[in-house]
C-alpha atoms as a PDB file:
ATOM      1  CA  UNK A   1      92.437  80.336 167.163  1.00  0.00           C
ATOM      2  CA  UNK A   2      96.340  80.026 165.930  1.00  0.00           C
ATOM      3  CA  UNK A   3      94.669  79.850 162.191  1.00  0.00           C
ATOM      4  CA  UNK A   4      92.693  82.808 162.617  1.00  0.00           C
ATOM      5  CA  UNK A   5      95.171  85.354 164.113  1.00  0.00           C
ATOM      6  CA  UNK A   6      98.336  83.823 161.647  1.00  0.00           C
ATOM      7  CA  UNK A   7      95.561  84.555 158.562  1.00  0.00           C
ATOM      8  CA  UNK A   8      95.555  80.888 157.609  1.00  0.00           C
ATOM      9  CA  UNK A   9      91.803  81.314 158.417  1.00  0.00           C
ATOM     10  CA  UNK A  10      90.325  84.200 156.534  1.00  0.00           C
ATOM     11  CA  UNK A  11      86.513  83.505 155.711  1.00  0.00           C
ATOM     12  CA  UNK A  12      84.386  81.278 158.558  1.00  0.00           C
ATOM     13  CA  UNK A  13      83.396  79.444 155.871  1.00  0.00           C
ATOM     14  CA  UNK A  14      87.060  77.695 155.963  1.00  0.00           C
ATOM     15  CA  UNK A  15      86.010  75.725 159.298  1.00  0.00           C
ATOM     16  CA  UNK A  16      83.069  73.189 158.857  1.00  0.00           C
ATOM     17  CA  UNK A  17      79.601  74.730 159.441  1.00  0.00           C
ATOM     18  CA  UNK A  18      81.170  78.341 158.974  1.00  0.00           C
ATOM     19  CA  UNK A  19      79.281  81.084 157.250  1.00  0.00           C
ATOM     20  CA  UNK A  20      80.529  83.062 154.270  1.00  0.00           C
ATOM     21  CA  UNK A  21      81.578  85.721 155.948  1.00  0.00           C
ATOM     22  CA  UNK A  22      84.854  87.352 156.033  1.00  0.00           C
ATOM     23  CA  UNK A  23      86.841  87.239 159.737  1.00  0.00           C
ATOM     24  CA  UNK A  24      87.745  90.132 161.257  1.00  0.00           C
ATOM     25  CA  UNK A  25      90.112  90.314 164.302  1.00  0.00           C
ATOM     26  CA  UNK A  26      89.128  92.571 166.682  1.00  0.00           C
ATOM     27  CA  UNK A  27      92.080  93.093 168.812  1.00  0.00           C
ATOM     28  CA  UNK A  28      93.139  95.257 172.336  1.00  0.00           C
ATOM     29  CA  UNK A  29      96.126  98.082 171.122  1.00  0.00           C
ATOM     30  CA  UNK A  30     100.162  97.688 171.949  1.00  0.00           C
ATOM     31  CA  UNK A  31      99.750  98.134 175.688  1.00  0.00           C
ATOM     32  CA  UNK A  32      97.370  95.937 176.624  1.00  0.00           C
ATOM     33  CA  UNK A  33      98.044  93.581 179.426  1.00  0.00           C
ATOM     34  CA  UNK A  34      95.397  91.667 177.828  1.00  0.00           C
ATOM     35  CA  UNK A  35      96.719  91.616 174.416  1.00  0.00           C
ATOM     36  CA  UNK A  36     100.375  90.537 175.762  1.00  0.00           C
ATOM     37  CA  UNK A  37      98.536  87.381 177.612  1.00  0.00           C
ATOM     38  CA  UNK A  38      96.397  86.471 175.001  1.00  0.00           C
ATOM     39  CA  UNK A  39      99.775  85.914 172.699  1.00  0.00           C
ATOM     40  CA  UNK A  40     101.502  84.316 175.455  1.00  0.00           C
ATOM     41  CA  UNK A  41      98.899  81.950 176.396  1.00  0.00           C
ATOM     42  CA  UNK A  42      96.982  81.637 173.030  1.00  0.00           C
ATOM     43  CA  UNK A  43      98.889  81.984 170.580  1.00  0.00           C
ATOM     44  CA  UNK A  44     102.129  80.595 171.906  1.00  0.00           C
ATOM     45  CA  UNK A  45     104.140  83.766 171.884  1.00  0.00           C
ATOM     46  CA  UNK A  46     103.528  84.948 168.368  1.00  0.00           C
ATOM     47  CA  UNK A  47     102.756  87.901 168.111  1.00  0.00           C
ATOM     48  CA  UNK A  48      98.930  89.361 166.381  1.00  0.00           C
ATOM     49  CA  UNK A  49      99.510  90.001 162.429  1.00  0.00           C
ATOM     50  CA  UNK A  50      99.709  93.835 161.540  1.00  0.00           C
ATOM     51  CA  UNK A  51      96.943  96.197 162.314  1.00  0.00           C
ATOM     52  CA  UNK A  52      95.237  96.860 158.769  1.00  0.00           C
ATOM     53  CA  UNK A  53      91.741  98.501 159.573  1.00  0.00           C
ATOM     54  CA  UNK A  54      90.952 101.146 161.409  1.00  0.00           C
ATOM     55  CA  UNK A  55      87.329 100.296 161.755  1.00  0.00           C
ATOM     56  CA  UNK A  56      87.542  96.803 160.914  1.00  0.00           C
ATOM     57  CA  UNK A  57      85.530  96.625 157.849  1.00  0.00           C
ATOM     58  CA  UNK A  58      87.543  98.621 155.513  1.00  0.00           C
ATOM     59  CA  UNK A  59      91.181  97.995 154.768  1.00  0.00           C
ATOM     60  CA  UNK A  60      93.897 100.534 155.056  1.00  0.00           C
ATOM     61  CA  UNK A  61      95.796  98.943 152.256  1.00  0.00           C
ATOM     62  CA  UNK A  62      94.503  97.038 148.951  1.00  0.00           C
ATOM     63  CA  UNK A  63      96.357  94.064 149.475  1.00  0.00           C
ATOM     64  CA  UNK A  64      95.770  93.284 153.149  1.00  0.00           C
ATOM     65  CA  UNK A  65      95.253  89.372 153.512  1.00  0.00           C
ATOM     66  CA  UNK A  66      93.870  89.650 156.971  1.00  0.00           C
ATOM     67  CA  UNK A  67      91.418  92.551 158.175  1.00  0.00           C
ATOM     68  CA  UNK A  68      92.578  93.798 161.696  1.00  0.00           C
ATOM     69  CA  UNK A  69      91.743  96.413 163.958  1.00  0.00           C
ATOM     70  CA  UNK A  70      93.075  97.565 167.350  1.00  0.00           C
ATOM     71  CA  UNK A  71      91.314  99.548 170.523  1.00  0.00           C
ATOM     72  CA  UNK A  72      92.523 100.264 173.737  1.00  0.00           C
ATOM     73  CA  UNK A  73      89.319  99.959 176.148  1.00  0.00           C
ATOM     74  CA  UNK A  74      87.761  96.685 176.566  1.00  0.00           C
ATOM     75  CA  UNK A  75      84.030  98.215 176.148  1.00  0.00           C
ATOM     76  CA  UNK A  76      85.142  99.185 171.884  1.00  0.00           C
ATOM     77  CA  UNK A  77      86.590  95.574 171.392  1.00  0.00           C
ATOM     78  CA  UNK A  78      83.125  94.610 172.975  1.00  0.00           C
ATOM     79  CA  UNK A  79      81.197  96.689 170.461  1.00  0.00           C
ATOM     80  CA  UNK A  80      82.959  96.078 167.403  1.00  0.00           C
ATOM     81  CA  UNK A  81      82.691  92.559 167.739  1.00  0.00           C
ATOM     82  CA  UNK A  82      78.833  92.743 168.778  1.00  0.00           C
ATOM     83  CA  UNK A  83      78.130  94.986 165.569  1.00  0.00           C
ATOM     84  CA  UNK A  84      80.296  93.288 162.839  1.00  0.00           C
ATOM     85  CA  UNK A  85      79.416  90.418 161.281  1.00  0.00           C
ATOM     86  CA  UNK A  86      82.220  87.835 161.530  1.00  0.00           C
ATOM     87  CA  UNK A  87      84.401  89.770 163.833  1.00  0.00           C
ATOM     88  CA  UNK A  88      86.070  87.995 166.848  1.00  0.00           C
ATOM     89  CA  UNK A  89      87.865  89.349 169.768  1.00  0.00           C
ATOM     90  CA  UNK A  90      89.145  89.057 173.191  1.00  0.00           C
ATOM     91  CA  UNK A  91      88.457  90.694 176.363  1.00  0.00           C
ATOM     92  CA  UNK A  92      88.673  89.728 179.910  1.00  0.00           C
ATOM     93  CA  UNK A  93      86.619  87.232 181.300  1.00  0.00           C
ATOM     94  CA  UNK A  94      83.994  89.282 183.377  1.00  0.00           C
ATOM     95  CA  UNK A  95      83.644  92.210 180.535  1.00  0.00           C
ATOM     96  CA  UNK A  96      82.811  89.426 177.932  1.00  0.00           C
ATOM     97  CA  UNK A  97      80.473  87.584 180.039  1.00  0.00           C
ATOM     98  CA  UNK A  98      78.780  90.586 181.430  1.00  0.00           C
ATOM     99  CA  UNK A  99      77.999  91.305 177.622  1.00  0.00           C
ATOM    100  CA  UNK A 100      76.685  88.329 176.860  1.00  0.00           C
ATOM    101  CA  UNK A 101      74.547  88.062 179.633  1.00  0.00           C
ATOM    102  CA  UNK A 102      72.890  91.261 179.217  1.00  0.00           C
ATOM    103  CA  UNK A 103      73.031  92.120 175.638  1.00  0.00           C
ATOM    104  CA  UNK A 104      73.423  88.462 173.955  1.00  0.00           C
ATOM    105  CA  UNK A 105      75.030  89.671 171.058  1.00  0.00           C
ATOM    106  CA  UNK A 106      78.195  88.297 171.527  1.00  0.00           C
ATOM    107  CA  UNK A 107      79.152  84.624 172.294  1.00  0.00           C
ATOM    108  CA  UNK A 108      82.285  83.222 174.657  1.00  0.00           C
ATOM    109  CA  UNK A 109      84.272  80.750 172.657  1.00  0.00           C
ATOM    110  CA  UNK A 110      85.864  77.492 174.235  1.00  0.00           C
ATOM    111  CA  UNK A 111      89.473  76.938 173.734  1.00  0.00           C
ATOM    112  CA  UNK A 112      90.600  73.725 173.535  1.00  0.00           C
ATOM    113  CA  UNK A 113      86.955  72.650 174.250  1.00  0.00           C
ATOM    114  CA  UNK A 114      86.631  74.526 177.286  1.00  0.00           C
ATOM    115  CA  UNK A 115      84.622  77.134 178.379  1.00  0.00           C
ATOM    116  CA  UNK A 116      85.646  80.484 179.758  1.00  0.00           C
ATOM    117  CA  UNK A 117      84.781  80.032 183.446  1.00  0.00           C
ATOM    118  CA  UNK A 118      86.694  80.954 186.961  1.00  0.00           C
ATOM    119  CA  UNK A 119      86.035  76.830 187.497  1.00  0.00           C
ATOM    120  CA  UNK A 120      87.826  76.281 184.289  1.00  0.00           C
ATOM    121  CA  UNK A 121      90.973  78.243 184.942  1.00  0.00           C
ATOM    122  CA  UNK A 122      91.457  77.504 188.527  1.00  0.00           C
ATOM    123  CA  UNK A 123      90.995  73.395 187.212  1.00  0.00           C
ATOM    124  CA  UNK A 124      93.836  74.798 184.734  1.00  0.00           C
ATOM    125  CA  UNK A 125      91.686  73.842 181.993  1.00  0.00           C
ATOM    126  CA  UNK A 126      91.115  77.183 180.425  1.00  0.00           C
ATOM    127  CA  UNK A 127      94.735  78.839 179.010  1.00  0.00           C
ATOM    128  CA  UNK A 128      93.890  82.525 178.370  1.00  0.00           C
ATOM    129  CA  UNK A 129      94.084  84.139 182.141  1.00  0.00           C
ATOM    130  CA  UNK A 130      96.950  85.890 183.714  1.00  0.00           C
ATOM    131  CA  UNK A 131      97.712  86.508 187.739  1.00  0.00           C
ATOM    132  CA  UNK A 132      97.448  89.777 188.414  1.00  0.00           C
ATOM    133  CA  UNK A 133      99.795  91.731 191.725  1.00  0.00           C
ATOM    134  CA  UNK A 134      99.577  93.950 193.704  1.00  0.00           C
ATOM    135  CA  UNK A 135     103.000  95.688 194.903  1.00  0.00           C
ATOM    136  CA  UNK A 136     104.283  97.531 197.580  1.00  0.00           C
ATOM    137  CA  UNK A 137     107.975  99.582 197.704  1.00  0.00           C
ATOM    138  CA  UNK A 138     108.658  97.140 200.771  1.00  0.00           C
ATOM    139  CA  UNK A 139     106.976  95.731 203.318  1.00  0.00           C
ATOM    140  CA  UNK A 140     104.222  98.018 204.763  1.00  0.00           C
ATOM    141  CA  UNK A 141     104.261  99.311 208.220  1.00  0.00           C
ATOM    142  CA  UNK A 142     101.518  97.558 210.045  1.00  0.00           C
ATOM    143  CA  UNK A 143      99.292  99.576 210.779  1.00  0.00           C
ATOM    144  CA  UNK A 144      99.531 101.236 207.819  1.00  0.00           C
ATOM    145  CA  UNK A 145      96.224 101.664 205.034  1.00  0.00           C
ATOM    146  CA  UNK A 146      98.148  99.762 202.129  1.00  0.00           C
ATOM    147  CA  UNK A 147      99.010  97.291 204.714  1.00  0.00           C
ATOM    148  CA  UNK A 148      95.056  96.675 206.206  1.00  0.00           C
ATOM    149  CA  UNK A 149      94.126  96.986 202.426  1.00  0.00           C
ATOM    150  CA  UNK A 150      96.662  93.848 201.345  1.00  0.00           C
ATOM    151  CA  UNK A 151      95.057  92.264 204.221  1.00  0.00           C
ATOM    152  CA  UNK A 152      91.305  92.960 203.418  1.00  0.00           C
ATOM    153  CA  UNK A 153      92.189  91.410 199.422  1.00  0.00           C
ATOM    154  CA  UNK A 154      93.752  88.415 201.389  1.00  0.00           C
ATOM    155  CA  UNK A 155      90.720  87.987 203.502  1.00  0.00           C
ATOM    156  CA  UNK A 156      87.384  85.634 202.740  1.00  0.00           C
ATOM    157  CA  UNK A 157      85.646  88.955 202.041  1.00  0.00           C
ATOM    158  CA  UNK A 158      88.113  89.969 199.882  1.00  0.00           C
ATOM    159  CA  UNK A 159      88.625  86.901 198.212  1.00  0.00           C
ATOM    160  CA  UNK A 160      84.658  86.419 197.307  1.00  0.00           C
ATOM    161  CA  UNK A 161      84.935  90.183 196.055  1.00  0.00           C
ATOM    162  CA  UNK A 162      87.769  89.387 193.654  1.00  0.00           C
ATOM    163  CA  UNK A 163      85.959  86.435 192.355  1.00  0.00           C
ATOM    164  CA  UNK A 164      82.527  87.750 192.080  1.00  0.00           C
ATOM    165  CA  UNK A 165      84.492  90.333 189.728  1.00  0.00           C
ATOM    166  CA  UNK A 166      85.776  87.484 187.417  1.00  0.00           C
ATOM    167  CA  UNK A 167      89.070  87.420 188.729  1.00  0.00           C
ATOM    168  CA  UNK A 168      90.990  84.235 190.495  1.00  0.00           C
ATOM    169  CA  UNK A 169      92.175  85.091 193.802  1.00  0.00           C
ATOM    170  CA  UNK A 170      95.635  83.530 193.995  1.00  0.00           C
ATOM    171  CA  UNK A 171      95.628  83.437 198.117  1.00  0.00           C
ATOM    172  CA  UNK A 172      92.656  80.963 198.298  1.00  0.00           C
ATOM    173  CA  UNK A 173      94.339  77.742 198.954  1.00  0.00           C
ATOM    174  CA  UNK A 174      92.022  76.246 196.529  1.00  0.00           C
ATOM    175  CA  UNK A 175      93.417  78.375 194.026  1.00  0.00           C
ATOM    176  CA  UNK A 176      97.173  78.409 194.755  1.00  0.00           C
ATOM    177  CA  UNK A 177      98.583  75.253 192.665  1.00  0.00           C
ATOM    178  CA  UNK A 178      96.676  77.284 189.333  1.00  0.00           C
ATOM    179  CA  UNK A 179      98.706  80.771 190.385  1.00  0.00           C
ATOM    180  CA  UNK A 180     101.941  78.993 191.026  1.00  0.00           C
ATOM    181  CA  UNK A 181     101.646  77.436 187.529  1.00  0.00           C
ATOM    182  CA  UNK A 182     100.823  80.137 185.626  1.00  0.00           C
ATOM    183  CA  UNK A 183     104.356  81.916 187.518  1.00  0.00           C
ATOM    184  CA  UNK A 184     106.204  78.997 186.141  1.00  0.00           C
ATOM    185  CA  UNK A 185     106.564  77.701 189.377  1.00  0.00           C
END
């Protein structure tokens, strides 16, 4: 994945089995919480090459070595890499496999030779997820709505909700030694 994003990788036909076809990164804009993790955890901090396309066929520039594009909704990144031959992206889990399911024309890659799966990251095989929060400006009165609602997400209902969404909740003790590693902690 390094190769590809740095632009060592630039046809599919570099890695063995891979068609002739050119790659094209298919990437989430600036402000993406998405994009920011999938550097972090990914790519090891380095940051995506230059945007170069703005539909990610056609470059901007004559001498652009690798053809990338940028979108800020997860549903375009979706699309573009469903309709263009050799394009690869990133999304969140759920989105992705949601797509896949239903449409089947996109795949889910495995990093590191493992698949994207809620059983993968909370094993800490899989490295592209992120914890999300949820914050207050102090503690809640009790009674309070944000205060029953932190409770609800906390709760076995809330819990399966969060994970039937594609997300790992961090307050199911099964889940807790994952979330405090991905904190650094």
């Amino acid at each position: 994945m390094r190769k590809l994003y740095s632009g060592d990788i630039t046809n599919w036909k570099q890695l063995p089995g891979g068609p002739d076809l050119p790659v094209r990164l298919v990437s989430r804009d600036g402000k993406s919480g998405t994009r920011g993790v999938f550097e972090k955890r990914v790519l090891g901090s380095t940051a995506e090459p230059a945007r170069t396309s703005d539909d990610c066929k056609t470059p901007k520039f004559g001498n652009a070595h690798v053809i990338r594009c940028e979108f800020d909704k997860t549903e375009e990144v979706l699309k573009t890499v469903a309709r263009i031959p050799g394009a690869i992206g990133y999304t969140e889990l759920k989105a992705a496999k949601d797509r896949a399911d239903q449409q089947k024309d996109i795949r889910l890659l495995r990093l590191d030779g493992k698949k994207p799966s809620i059983d993968d990251v909370r094993k800490e095989a899989y490295p592209f997820w992120e914890p999300e929060y949820a914050y207050t400006y102090g503690a809640p009165p009790t009674n309070s709505l944000t205060s029953k609602f932190l409770d609800f997400l906390a709760s076995d209902t809330g819990r399966n909700l969060i994970e039937r969404h594609g997300h790992l909740p961090c307050s199911a003790p099964e889940n807790q030694q994952a979330c405090r590693r991905a904190l650094g902690g």
